[in-house]
N, C-alpha and C. Protein backbone atom coordinates (compact mmCIF):
# COMPACT_ATOMS: atom_id res chain seq x y z
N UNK A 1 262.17 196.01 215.95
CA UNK A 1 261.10 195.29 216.57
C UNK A 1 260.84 194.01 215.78
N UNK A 2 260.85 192.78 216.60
CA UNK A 2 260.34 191.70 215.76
C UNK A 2 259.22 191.40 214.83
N UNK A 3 258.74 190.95 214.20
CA UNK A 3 257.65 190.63 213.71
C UNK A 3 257.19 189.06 213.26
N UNK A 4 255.93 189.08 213.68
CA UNK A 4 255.59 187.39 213.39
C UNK A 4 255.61 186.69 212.10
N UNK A 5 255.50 185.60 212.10
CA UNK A 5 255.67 184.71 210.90
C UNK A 5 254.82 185.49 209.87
N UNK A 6 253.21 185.75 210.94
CA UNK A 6 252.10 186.06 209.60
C UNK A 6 252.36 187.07 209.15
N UNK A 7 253.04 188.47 209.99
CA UNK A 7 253.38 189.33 209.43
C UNK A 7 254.07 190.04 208.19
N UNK A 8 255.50 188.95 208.14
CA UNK A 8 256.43 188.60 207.31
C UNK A 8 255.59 187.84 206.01
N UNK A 9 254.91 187.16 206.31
CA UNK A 9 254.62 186.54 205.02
C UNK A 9 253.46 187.59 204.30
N UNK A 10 252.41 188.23 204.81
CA UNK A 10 251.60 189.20 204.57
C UNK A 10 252.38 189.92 203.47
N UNK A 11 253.84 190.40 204.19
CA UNK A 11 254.54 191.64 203.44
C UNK A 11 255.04 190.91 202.18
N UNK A 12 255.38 189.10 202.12
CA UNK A 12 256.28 188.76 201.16
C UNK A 12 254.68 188.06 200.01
N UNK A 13 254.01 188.70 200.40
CA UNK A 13 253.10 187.64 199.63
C UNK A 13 252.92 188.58 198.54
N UNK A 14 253.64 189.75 198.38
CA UNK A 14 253.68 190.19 196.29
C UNK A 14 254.72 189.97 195.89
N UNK A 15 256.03 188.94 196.42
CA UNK A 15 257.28 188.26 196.31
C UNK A 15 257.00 187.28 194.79
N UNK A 16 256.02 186.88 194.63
CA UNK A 16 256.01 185.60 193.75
C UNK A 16 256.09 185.80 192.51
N UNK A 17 256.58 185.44 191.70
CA UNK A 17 256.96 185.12 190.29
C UNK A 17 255.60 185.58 189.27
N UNK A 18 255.49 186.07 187.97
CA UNK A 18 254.32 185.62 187.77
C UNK A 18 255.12 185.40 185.96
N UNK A 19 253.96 184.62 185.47
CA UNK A 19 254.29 183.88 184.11
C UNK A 19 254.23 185.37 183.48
N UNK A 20 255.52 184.84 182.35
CA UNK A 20 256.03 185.75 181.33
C UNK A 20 254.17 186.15 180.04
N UNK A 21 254.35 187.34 179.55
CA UNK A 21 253.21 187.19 178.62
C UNK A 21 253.92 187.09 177.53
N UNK A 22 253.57 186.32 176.56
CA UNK A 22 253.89 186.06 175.25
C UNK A 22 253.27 186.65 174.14
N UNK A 23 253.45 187.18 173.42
CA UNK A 23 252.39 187.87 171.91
C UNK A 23 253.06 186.23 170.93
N UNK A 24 251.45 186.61 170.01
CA UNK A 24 251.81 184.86 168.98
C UNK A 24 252.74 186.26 167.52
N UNK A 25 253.68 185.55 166.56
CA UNK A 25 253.78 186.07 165.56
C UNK A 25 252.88 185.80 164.67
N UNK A 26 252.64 187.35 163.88
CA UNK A 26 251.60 187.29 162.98
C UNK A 26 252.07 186.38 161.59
N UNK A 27 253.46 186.53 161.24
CA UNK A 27 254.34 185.51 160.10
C UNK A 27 254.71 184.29 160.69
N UNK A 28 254.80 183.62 161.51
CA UNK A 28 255.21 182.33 161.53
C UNK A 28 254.74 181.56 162.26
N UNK A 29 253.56 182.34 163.81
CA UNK A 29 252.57 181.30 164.65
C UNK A 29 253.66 181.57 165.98
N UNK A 30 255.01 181.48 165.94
CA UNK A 30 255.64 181.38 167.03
C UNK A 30 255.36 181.80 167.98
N UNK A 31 255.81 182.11 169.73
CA UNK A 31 255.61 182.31 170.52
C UNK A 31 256.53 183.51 170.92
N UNK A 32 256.51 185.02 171.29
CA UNK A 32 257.77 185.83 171.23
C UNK A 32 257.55 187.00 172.31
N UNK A 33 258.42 187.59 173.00
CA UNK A 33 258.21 188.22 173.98
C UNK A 33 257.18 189.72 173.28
N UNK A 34 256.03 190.14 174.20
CA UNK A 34 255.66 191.64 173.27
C UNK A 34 256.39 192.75 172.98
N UNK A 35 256.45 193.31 171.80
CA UNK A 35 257.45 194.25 171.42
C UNK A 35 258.79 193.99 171.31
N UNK A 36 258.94 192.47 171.16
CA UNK A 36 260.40 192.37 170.47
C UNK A 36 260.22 191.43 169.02
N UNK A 37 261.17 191.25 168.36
CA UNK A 37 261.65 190.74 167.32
C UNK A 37 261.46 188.93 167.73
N UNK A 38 260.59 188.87 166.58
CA UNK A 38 259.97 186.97 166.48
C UNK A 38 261.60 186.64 167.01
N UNK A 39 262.15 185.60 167.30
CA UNK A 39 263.68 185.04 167.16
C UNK A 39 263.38 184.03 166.29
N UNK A 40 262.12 183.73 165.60
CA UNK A 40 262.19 182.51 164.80
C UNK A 40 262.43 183.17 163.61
N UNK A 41 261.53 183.53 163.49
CA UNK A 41 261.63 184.39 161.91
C UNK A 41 262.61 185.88 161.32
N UNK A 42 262.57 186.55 162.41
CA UNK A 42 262.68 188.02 162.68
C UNK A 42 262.14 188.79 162.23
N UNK A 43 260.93 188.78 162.15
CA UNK A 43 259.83 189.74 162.01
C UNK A 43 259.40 190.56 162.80
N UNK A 44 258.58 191.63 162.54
CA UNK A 44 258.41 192.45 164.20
C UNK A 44 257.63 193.69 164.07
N UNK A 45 256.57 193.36 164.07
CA UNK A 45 255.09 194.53 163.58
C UNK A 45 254.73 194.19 162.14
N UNK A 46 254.97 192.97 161.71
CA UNK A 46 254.42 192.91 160.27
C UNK A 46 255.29 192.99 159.34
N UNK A 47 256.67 193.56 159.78
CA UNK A 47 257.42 193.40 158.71
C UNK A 47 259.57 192.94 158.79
N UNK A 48 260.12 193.05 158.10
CA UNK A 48 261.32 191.13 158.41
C UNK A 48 262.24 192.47 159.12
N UNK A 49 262.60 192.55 160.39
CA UNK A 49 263.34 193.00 160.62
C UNK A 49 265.13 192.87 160.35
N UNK A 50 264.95 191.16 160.73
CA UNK A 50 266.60 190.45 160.42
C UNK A 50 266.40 189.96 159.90
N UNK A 51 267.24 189.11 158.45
CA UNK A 51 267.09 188.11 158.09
C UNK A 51 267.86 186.86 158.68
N UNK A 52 266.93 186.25 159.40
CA UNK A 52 267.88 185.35 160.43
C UNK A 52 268.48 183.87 159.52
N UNK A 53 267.44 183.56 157.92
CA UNK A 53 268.13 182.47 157.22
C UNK A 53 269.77 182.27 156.97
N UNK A 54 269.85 184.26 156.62
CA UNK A 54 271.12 184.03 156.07
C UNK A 54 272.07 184.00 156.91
N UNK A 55 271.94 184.45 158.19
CA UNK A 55 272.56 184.92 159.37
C UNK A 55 273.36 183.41 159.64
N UNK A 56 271.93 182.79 159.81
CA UNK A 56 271.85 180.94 160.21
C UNK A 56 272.69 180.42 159.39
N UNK A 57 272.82 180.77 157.60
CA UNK A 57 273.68 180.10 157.04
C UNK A 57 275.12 180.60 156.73
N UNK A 58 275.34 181.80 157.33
CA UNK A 58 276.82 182.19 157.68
C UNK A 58 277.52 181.34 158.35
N UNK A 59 276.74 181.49 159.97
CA UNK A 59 277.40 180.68 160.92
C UNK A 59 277.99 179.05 160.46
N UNK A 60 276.57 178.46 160.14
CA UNK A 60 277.35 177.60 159.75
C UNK A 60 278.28 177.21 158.83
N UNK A 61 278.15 178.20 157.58
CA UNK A 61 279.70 178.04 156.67
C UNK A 61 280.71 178.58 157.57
N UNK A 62 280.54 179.43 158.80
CA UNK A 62 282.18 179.53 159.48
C UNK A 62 282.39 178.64 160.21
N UNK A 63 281.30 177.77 160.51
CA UNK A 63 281.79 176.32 161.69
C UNK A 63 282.25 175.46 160.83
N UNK A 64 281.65 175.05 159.78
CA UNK A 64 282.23 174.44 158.94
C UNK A 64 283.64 175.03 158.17
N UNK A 65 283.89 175.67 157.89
CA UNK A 65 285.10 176.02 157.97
C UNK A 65 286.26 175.84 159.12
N UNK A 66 285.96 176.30 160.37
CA UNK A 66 286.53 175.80 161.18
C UNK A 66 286.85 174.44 161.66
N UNK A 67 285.61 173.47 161.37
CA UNK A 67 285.80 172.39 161.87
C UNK A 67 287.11 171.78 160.16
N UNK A 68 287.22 172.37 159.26
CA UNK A 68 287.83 172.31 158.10
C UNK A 68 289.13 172.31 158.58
N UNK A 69 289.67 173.44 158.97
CA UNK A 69 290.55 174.05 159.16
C UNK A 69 291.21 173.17 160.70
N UNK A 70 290.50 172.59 161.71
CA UNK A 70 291.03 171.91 162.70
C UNK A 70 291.28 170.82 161.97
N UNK A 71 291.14 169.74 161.20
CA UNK A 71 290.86 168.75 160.34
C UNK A 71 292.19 168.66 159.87
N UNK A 72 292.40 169.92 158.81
CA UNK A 72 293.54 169.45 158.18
C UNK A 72 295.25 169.85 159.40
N UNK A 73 295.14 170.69 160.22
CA UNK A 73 296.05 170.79 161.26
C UNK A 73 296.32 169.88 161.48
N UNK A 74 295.05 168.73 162.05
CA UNK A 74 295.68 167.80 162.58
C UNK A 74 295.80 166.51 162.19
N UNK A 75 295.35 166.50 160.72
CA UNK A 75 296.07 165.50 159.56
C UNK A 75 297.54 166.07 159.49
N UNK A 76 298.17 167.20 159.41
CA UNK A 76 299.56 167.30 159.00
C UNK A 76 300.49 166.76 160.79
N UNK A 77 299.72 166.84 161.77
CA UNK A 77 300.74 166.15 163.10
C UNK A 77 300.30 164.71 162.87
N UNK A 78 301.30 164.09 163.68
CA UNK A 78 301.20 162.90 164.21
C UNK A 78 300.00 162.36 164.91
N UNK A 79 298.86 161.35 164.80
CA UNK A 79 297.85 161.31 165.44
C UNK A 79 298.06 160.83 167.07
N UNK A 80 297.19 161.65 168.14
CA UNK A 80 297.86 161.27 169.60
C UNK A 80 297.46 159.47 169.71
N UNK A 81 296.81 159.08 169.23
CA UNK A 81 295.89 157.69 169.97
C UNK A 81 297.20 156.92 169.61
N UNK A 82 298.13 157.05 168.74
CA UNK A 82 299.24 156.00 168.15
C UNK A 82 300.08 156.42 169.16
N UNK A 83 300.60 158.17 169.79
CA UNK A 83 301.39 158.23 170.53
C UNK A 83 301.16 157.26 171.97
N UNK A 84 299.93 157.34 172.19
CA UNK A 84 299.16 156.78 173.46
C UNK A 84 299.59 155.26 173.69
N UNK A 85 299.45 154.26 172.65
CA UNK A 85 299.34 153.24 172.46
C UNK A 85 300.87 152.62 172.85
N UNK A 86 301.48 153.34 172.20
CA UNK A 86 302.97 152.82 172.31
C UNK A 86 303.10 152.86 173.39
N UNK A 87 303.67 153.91 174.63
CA UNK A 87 303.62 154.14 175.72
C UNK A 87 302.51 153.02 176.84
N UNK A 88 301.66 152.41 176.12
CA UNK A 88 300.89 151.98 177.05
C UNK A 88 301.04 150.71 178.10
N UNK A 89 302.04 150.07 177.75
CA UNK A 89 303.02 149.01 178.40
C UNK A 89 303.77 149.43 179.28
N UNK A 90 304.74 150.22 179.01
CA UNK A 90 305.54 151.26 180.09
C UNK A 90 304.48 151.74 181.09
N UNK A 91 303.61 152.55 180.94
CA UNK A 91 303.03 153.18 181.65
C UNK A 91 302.22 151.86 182.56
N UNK A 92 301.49 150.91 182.24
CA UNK A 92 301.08 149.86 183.30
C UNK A 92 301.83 149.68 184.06
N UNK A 93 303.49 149.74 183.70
CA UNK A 93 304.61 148.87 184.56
C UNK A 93 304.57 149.76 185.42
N UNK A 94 304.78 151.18 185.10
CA UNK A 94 304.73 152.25 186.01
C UNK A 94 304.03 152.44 187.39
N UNK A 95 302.69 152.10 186.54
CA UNK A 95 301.57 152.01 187.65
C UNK A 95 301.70 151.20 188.47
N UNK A 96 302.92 149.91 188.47
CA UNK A 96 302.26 149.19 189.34
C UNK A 96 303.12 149.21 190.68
N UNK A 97 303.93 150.43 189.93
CA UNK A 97 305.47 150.37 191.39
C UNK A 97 304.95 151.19 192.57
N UNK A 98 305.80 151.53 193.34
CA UNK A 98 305.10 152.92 194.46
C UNK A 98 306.04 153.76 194.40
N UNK A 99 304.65 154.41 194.54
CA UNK A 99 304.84 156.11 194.51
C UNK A 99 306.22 156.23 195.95
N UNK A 100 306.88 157.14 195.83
CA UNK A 100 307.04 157.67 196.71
C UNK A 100 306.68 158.57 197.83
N UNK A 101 306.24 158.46 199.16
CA UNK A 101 305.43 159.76 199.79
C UNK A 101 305.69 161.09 199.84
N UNK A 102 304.94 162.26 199.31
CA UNK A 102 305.70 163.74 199.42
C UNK A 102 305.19 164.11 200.64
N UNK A 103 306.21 164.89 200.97
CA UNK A 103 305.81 165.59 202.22
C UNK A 103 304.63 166.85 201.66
N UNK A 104 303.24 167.00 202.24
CA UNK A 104 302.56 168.15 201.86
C UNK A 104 303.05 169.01 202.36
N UNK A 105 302.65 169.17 203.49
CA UNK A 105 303.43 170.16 204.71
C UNK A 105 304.40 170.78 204.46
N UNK A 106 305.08 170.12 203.47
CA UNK A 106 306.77 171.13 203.39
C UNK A 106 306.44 172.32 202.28
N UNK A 107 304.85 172.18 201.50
CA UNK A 107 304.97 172.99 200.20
C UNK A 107 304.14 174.39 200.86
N UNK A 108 303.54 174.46 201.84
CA UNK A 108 302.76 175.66 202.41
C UNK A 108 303.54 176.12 203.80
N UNK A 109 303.67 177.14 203.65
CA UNK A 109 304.53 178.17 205.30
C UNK A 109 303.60 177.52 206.24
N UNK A 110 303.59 177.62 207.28
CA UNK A 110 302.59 177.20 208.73
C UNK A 110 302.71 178.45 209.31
N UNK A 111 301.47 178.73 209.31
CA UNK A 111 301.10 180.35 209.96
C UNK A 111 300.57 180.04 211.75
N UNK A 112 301.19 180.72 212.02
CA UNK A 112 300.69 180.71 213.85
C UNK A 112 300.45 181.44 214.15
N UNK A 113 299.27 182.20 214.78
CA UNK A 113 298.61 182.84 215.82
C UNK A 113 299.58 183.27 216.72
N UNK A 114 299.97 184.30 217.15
CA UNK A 114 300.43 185.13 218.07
C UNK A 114 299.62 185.58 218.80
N UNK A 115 299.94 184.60 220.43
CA UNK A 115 299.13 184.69 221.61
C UNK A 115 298.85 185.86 222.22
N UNK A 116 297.88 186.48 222.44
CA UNK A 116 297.59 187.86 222.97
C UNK A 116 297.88 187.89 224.32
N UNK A 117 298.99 188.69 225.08
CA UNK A 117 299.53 188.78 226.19
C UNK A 117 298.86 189.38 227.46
């Protein structure tokens, strides 16, 4: 059975969103969902659940390491911008010839419909 606009909206009108509640942390002021772990600090009922400093300063000694480790890789190759450069004369000349046309059509089967008798 159909039902009217007002009807529909009556039923959707406990549909709506409502704002998240926040608890403040008692160690750092932050803003943090209730009953979970600060993410600023990691505190959580008064006392340090994670220590997120050191956590924070892992990561970055392994990015830094990594960004280390990409660094010297690609000090031991050849740098690309010199490969680039050379080539870059050729390649204008290139650009300026024509293409040849490919056939598309020849790279996909052509499927046909079989007429119902």
């Amino acid at each position: 059975m159909r039902h009217t606009r007002a009807h529909t909206a009556n039923r959707r009108s406990h549909h709506a969103l409502k704002a998240a509640n926040l608890s403040t942390c008692a160690n750092c002021g932050s803003q943090h969902r209730p009953h979970h772990m600060c993410l600023n600090c990691g505190f959580y009922n008064g006392r340090q659940v994670m220590d997120l400093t050191s956590m924070k300063a892992k990561r970055d000694a392994r990015i830094k390491a990594k960004e280390d480790r990409i660094k010297t890789d690609l000090g031991a190759q050849e740098p690309i911008t010199d490969v680039h450069s050379e080539h870059k004369d050729s390649a204008d000349k290139d650009m300026h010839k024509e293409a040849p046309e490919k056939n598309v059509a020849s790279k996909r089967p052509v499927r046909r419909r079989e007429s119902k008798g």
